[in-house]
Protein backbone atom coordinates (compact mmCIF):
# COMPACT_ATOMS: atom_id res chain seq x y z
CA UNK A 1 -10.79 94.97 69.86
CA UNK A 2 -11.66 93.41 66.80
CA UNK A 3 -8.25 92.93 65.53
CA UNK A 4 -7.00 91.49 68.44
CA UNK A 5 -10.06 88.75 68.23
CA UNK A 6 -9.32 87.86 64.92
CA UNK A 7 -5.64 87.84 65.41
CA UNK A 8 -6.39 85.41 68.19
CA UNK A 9 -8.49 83.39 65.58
CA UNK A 10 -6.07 82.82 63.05
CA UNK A 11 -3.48 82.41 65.32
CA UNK A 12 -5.32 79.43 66.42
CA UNK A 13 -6.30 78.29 63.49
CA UNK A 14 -2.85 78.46 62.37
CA UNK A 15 -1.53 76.35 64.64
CA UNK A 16 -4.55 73.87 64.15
CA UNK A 17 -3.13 73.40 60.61
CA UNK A 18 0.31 73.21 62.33
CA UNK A 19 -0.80 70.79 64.44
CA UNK A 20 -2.22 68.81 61.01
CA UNK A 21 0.90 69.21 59.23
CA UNK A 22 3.03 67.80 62.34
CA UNK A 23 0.64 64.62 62.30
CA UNK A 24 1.25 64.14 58.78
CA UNK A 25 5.08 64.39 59.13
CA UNK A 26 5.23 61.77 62.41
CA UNK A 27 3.23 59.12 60.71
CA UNK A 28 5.26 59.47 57.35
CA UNK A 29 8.49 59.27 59.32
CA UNK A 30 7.00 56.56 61.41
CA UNK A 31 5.22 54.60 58.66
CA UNK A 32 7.45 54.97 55.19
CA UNK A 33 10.98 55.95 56.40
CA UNK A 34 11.75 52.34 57.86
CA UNK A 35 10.34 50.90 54.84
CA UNK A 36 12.60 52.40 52.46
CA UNK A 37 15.30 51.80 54.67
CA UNK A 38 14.50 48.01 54.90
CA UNK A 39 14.42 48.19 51.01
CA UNK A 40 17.84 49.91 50.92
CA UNK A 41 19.16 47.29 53.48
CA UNK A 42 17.77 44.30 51.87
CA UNK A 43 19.30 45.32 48.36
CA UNK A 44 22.38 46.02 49.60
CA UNK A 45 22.20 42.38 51.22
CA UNK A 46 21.45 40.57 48.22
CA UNK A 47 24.12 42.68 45.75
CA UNK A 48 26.73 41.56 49.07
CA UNK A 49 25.05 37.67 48.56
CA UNK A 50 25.12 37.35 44.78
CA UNK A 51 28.64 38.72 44.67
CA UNK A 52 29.65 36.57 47.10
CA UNK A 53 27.50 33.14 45.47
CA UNK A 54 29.18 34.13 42.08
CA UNK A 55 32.85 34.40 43.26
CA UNK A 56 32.52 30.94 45.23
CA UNK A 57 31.55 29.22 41.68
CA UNK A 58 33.59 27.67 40.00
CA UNK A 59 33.29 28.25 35.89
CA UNK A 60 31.60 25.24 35.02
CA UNK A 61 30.63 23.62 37.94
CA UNK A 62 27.69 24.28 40.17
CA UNK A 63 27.21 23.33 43.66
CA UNK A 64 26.24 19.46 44.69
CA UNK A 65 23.55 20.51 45.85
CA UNK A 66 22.42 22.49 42.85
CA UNK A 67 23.07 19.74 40.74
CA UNK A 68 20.56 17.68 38.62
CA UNK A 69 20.59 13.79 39.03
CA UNK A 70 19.59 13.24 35.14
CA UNK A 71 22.77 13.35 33.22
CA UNK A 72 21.00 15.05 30.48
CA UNK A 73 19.58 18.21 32.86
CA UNK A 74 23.20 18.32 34.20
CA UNK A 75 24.44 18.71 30.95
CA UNK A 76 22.04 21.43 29.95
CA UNK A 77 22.62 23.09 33.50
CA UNK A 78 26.46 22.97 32.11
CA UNK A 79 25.68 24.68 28.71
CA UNK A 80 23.56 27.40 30.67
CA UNK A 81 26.48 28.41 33.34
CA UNK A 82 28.66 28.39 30.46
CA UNK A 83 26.91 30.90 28.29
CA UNK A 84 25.91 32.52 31.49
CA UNK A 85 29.61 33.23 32.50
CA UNK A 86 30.54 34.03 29.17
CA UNK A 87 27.53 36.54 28.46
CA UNK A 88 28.72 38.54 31.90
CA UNK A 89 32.45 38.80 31.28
């Protein structure tokens, strides 16, 4: 009789800490999973956009609209891509 009560006891308190564990596991699956996937996605994205920002410059010209208006800062904007696209050949 008294095994049988205490088997019933841990068997419920087993599956109290079951029951724990489970709620642990749903709210890190529904809490950090996405995250790390948005990280993933987003630095996939950006690898995919630089790539494709750095193939569509030319060597030593940037776009109008990266441009400075001060001859001077578009010179030095010239010396920088310059040494920039020789230091990552």
């Amino acid at each position: 009789m008294l095994f049988k009560f205490l088997d019933n006891v841990f068997t419920v308190v087993g599956l109290f800490f079951v029951s724990i564990l489970a709620l642990i596991g749903i709210t890190f699956a529904v809490t950090y999973i996405p995250v790390i996937i948005g990280i993933v996605v987003t630095v996939i994205v950006l690898a995919w956009a630089n790539s494709y920002i750095q193939s569509s410059l030319k060597p030593n010209k940037l776009p109008k609209f990266l441009q400075a208006r001060n001859p001077i800062l578009r010179n030095m904007q010239k010396q920088l891509l310059i040494g920039f696209k020789k230091s990552s050949l």
